[in-house]
N, C-alpha and C. Protein backbone atom coordinates (compact mmCIF):
# COMPACT_ATOMS: atom_id res chain seq x y z
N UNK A 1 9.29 -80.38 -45.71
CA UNK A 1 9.18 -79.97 -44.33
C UNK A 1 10.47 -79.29 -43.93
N UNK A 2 10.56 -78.31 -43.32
CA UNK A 2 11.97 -77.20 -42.45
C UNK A 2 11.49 -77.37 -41.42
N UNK A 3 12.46 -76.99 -40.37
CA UNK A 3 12.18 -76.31 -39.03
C UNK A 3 12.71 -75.15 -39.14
N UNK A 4 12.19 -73.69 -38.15
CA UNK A 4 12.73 -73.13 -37.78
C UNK A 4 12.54 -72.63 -36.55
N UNK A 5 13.84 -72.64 -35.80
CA UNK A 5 13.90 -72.33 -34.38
C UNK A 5 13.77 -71.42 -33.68
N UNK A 6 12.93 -71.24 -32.60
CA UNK A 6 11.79 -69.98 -32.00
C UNK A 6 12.67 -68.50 -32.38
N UNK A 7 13.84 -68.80 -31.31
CA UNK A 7 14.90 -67.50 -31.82
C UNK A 7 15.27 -66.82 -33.07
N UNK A 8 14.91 -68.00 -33.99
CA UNK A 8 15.19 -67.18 -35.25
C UNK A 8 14.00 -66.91 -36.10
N UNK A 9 13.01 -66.54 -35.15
CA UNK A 9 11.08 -66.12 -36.26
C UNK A 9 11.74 -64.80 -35.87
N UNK A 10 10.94 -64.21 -37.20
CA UNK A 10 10.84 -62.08 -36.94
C UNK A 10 9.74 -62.42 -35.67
N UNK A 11 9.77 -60.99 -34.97
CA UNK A 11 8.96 -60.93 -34.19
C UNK A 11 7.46 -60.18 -34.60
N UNK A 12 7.55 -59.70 -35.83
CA UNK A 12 6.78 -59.46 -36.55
C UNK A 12 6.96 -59.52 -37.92
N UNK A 13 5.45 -60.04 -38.17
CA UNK A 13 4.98 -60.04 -39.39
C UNK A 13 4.88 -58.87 -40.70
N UNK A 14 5.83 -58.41 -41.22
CA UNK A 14 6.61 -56.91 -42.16
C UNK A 14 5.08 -57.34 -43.26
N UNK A 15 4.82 -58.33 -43.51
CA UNK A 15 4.18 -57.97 -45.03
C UNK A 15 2.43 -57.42 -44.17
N UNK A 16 2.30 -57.66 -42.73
CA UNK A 16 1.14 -57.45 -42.48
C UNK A 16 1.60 -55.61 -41.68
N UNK A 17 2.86 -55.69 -41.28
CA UNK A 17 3.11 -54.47 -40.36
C UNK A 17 3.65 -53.04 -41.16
N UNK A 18 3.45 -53.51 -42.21
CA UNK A 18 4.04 -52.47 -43.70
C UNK A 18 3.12 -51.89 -44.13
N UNK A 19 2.13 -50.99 -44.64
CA UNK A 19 1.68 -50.67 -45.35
C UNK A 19 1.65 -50.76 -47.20
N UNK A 20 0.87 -51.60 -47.63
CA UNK A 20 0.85 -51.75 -48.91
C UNK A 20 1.33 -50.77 -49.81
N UNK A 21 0.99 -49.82 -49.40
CA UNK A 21 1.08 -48.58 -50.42
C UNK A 21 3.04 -48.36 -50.13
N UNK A 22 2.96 -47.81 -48.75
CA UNK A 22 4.42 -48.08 -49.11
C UNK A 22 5.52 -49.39 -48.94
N UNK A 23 4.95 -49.99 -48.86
CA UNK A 23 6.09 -51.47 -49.28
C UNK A 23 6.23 -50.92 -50.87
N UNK A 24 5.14 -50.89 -51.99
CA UNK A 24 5.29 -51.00 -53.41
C UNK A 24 6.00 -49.79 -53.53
N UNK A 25 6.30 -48.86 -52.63
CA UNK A 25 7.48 -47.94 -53.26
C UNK A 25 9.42 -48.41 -52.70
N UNK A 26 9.28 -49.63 -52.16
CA UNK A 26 10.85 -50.18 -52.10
C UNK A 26 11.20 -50.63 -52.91
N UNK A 27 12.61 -50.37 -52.90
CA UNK A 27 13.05 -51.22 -54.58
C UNK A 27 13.74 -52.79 -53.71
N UNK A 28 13.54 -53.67 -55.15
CA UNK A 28 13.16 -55.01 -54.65
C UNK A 28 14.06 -55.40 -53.58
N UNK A 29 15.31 -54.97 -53.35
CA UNK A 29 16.26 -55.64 -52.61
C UNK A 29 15.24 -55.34 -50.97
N UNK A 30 14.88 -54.05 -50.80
CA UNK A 30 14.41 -53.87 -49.51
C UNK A 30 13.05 -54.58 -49.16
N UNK A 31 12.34 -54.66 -50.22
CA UNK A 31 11.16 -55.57 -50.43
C UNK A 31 11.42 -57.34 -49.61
N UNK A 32 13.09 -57.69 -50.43
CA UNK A 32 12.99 -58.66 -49.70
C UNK A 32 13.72 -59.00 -48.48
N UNK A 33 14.43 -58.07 -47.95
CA UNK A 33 14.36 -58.01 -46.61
C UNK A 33 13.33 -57.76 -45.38
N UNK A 34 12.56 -56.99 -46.24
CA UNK A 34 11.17 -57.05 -45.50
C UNK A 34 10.16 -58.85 -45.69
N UNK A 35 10.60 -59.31 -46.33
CA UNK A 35 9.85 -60.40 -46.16
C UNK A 35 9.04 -60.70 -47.49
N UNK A 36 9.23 -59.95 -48.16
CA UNK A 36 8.18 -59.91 -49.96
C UNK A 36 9.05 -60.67 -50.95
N UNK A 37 9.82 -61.47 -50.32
CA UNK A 37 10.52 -62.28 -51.52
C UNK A 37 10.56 -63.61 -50.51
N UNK A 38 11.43 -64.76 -51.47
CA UNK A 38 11.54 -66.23 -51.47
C UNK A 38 12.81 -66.86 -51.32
N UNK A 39 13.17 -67.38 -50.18
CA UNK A 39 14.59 -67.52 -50.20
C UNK A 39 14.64 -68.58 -50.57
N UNK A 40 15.61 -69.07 -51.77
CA UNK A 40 15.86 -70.40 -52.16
C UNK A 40 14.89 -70.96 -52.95
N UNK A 41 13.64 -70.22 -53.58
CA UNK A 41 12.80 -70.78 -54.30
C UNK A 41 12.03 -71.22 -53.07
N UNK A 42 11.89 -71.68 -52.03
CA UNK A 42 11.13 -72.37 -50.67
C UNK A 42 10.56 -71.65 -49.76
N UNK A 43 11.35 -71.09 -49.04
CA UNK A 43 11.34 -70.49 -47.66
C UNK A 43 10.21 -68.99 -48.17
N UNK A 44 9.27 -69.04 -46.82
CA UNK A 44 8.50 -67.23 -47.34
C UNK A 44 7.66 -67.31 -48.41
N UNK A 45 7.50 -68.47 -48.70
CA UNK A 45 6.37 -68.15 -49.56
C UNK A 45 4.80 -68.63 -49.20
N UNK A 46 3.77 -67.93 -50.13
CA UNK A 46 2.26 -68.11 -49.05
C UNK A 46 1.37 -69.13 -50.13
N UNK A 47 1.50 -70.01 -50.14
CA UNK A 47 0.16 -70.55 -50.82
C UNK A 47 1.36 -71.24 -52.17
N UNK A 48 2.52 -70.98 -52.00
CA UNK A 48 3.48 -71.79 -53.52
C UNK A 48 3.51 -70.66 -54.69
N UNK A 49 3.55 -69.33 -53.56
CA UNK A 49 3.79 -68.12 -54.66
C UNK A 49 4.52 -66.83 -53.56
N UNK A 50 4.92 -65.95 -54.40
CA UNK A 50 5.81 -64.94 -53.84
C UNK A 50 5.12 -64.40 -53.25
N UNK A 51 5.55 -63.66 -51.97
CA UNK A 51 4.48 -62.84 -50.94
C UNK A 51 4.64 -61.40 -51.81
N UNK A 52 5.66 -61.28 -52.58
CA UNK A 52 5.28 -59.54 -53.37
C UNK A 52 3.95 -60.05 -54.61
N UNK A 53 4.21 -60.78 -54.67
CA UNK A 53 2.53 -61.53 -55.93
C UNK A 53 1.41 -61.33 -55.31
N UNK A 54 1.42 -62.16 -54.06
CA UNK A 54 0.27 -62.18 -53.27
C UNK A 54 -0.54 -60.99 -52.47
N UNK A 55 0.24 -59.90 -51.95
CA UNK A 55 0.11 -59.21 -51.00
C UNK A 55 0.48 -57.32 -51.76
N UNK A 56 1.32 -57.81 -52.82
CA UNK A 56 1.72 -56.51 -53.19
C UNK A 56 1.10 -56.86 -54.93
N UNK A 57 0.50 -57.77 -55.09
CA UNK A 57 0.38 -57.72 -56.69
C UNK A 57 1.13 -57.19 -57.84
N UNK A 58 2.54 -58.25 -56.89
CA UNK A 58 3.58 -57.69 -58.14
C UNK A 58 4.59 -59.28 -58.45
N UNK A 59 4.76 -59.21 -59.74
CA UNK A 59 5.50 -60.71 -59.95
C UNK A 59 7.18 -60.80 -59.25
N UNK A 60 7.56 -61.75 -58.80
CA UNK A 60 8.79 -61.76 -58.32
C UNK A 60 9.76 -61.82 -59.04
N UNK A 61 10.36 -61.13 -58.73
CA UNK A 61 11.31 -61.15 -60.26
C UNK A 61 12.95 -62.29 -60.20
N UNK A 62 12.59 -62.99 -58.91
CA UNK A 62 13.86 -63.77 -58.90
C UNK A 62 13.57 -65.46 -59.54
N UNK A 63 12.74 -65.19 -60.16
CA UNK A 63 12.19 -66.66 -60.83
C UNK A 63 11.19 -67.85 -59.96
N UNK A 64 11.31 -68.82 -60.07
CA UNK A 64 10.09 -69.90 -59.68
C UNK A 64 10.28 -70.73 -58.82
N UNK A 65 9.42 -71.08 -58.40
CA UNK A 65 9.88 -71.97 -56.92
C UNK A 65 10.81 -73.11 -57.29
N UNK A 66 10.68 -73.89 -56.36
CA UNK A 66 11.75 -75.38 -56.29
C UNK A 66 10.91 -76.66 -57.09
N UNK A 67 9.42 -76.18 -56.87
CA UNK A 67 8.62 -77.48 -57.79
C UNK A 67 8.06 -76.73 -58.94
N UNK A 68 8.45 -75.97 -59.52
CA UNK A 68 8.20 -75.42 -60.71
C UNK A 68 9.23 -75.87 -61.45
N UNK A 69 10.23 -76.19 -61.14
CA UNK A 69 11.59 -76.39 -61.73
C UNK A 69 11.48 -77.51 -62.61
């Protein structure tokens, strides 16, 4: 379980307000500032997988969650 506090949510949702086609042309660093990566193995992820897996059908390339470990 986390909290996070109202002030610090995006005010929008990047992996729904992006266009698929071009999110998959950022290179990964901007990918995960947009929200397509996993901070800490935990945080941002949808279902216990990377939102660039899920949404962009692409593997994450920063390795595996915290209960994969």
């Amino acid at each position: 379980m986390n909290y996070c506090a109202g002030w610090i949510r995006q005010q929008e949702n990047q992996q729904l307000g992006i266009p698929v086609e071009v999110a998959r042309t950022f290179a990964p660093r901007l990918r995960e500032l947009c929200g397509f990566g996993v901070y800490s193995g935990l945080i941002g992820h949808i279902d216990r997988r990377s939102p660039a897996d899920v949404v962009l059908g692409e593997a994450d390339s920063d390795g595996g969650m915290v209960w994969d470990v």
